[in-house]
N, C-alpha and C. Protein backbone atom coordinates (compact mmCIF):
# COMPACT_ATOMS: atom_id res chain seq x y z
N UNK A 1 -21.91 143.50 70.10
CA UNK A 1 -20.53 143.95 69.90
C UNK A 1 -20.29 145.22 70.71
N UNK A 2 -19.08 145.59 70.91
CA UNK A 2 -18.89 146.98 72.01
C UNK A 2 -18.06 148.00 71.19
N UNK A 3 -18.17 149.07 70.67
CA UNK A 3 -17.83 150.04 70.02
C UNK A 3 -16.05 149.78 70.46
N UNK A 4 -15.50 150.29 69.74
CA UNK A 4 -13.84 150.73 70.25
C UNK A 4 -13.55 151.89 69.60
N UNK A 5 -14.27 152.88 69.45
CA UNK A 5 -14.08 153.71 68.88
C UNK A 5 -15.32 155.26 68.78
N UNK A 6 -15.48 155.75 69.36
CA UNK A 6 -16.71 156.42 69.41
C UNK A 6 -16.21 157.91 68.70
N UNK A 7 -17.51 158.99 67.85
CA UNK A 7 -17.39 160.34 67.16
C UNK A 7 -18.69 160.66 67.51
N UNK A 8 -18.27 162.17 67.74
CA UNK A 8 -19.67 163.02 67.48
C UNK A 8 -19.95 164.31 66.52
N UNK A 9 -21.26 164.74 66.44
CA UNK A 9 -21.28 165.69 65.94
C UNK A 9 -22.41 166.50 66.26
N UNK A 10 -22.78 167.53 65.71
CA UNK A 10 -24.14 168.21 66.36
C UNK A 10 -24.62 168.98 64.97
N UNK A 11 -26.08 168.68 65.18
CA UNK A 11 -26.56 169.00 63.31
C UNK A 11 -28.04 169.36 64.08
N UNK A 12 -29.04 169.55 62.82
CA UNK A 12 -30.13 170.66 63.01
C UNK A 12 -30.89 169.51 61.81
N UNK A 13 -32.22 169.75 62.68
CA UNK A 13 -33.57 169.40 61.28
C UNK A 13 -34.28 170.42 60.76
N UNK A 14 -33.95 170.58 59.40
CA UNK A 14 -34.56 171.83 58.88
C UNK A 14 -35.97 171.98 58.40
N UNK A 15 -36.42 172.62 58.93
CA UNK A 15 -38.16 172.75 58.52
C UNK A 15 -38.59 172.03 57.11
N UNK A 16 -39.87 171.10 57.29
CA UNK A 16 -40.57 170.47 56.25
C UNK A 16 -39.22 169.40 55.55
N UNK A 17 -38.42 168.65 55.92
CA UNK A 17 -37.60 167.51 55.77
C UNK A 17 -37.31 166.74 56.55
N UNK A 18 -38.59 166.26 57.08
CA UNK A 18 -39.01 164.92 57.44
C UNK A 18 -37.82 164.31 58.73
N UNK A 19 -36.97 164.16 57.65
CA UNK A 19 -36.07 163.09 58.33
C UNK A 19 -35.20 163.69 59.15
N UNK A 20 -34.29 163.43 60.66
CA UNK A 20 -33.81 164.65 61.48
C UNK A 20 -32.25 164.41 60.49
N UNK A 21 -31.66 164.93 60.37
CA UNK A 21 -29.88 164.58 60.25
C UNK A 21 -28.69 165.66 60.48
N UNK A 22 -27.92 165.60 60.34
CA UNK A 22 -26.52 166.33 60.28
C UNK A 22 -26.57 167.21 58.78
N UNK A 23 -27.10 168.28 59.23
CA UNK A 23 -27.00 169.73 58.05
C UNK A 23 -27.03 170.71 58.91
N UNK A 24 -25.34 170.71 58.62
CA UNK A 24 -24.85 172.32 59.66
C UNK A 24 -25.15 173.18 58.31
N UNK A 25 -24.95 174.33 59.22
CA UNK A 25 -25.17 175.60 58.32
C UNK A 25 -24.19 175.54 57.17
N UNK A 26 -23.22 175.13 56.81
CA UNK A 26 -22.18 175.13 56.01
C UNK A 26 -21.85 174.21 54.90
N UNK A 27 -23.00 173.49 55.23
CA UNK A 27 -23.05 171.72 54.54
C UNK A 27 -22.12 170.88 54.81
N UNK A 28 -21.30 170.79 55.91
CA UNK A 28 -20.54 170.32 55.95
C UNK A 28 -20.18 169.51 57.32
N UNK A 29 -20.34 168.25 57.45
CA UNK A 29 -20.64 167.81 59.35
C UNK A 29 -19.10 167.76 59.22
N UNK A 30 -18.94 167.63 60.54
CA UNK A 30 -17.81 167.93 61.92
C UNK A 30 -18.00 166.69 62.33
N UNK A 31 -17.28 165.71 62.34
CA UNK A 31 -17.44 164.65 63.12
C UNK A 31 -15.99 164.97 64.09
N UNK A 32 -16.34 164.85 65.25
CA UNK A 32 -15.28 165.20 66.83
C UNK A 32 -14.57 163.21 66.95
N UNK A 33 -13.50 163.18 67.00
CA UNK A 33 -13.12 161.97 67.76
C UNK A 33 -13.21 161.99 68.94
N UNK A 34 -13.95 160.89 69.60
CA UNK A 34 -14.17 160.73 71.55
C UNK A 34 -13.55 160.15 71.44
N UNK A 35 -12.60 159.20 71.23
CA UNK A 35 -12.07 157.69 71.80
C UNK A 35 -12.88 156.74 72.08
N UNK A 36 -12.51 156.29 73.54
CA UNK A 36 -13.73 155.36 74.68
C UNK A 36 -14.61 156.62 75.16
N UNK A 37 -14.35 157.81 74.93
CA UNK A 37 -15.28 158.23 76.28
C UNK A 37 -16.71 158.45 75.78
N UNK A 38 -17.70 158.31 76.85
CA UNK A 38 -19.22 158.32 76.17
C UNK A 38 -20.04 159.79 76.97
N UNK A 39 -18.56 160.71 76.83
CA UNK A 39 -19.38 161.56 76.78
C UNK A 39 -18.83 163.06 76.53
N UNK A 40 -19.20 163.79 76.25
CA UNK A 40 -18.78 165.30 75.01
C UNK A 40 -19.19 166.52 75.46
N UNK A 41 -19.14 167.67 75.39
CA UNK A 41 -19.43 169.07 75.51
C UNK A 41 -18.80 169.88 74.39
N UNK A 42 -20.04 170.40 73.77
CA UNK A 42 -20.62 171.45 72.73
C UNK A 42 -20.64 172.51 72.96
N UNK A 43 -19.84 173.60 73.13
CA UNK A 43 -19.66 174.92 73.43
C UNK A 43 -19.84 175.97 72.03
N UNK A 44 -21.05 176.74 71.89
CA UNK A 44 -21.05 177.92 70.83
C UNK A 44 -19.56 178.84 70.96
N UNK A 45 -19.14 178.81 70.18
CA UNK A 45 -17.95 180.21 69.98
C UNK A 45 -18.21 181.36 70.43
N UNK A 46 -17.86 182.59 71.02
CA UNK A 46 -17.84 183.72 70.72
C UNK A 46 -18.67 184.17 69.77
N UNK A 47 -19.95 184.95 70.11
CA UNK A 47 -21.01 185.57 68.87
C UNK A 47 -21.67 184.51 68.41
N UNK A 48 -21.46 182.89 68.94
CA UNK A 48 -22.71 182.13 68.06
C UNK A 48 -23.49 182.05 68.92
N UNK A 49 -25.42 181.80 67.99
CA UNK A 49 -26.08 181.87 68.84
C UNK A 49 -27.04 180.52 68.58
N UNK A 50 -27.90 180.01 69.35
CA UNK A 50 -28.97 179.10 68.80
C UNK A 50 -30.02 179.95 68.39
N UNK A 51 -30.51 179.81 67.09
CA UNK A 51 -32.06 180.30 66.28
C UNK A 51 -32.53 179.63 67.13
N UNK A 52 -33.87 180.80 67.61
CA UNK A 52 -35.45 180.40 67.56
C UNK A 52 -35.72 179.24 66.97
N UNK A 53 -36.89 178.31 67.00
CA UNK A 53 -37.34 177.14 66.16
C UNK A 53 -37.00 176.08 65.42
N UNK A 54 -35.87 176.14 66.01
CA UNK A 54 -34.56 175.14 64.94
C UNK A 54 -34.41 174.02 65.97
N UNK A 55 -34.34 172.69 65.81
CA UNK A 55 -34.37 171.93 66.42
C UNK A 55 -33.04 170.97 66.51
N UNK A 56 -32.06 171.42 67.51
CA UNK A 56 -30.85 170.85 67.39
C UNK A 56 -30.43 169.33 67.91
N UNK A 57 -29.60 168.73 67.57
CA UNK A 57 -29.13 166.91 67.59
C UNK A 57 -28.04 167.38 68.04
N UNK A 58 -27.99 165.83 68.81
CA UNK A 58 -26.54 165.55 69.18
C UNK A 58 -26.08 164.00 68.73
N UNK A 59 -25.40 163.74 68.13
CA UNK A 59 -25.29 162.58 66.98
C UNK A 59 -23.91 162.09 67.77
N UNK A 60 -23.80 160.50 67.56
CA UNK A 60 -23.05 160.09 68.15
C UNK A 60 -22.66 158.47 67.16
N UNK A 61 -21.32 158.45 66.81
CA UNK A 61 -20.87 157.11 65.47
C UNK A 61 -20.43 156.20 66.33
N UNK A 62 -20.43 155.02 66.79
CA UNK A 62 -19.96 154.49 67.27
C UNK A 62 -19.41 153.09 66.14
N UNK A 63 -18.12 153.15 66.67
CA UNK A 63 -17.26 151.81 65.66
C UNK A 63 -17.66 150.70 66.44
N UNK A 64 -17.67 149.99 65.47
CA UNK A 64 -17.29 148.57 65.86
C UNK A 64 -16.32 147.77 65.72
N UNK A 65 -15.62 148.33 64.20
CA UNK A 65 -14.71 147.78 63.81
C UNK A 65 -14.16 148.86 62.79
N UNK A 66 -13.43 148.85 61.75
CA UNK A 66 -12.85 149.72 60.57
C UNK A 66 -13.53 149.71 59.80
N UNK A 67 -14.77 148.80 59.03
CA UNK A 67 -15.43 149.77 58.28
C UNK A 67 -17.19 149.82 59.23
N UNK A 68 -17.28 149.25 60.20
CA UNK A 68 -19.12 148.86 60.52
C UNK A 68 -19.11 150.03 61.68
N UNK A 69 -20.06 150.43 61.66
CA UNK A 69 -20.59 151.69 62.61
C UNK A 69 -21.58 151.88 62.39
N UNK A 70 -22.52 152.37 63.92
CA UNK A 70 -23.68 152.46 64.30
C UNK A 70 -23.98 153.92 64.15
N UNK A 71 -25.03 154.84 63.85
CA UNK A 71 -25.33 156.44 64.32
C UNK A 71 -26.38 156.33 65.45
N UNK A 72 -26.56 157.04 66.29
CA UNK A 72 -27.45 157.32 66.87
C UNK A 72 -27.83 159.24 67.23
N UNK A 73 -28.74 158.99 67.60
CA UNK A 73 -29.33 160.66 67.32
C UNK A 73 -30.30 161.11 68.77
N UNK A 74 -29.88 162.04 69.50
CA UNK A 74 -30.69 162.92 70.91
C UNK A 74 -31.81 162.80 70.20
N UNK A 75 -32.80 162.69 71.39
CA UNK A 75 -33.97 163.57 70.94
C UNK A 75 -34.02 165.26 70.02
N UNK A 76 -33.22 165.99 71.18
CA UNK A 76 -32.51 167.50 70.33
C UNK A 76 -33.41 168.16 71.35
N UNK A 77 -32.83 169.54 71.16
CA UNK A 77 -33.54 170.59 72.24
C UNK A 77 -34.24 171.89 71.00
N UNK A 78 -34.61 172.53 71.47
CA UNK A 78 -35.34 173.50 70.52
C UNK A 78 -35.02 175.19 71.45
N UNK A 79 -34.95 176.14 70.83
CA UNK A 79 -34.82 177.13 71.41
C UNK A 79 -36.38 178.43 70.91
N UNK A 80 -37.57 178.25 71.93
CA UNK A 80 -38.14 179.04 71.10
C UNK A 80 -37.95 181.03 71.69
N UNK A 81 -37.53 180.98 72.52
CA UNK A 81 -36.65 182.81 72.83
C UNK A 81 -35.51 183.04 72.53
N UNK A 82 -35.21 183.59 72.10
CA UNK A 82 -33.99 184.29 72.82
C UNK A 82 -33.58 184.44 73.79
N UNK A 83 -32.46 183.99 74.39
CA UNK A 83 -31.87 184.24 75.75
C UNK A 83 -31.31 185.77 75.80
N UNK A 84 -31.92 186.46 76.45
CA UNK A 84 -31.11 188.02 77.45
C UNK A 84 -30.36 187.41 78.11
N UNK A 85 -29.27 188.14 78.21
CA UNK A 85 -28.63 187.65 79.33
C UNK A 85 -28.48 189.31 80.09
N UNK A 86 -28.44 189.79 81.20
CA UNK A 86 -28.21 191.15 81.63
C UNK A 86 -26.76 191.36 81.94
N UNK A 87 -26.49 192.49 81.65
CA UNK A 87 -24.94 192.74 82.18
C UNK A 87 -24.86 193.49 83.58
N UNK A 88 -23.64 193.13 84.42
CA UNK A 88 -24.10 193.63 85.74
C UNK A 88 -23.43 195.11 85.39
């Protein structure tokens, strides 16, 4: 079947719980509407930062129809520094 409908979201696996999923800091996922498009950009706000050792997802719902949908899940990236950045 071919999606007609695609969402994303971006969530974190929290130490010693096994399973990876969608637990933002707030308890609360963000699912983004894409439409057709298969593909997204995740921009931190002003003052947010990625933790050290936290292992972040990029989650993606794809419809099939009105109620059947697929999840799929990134590998995820990990941040173990801190980024400096220097000011000129």
């Amino acid at each position: 079947a071919t999606p007609v409908f695609y969402e994303w979201a971006v969530g974190v696996d929290m130490p010693g719980q096994g399973i990876p999923g969608l637990r933002p800091n707030d308890g609360h996922v963000k699912w983004h509407a894409n439409g057709l498009l298969t593909h997204a950009v995740y921009t931190l706000a002003d003052g947010e930062h990625l933790l050290p050792d936290v292992r972040y997802r990029f989650f993606v719902r794809a419809w099939y129809n009105a109620t059947h949908f697929a999840v799929f899940a990134s590998d995820g990236i990990e941040v173990h520094e801190p980024l400096v950045l220097a000011a000129d």
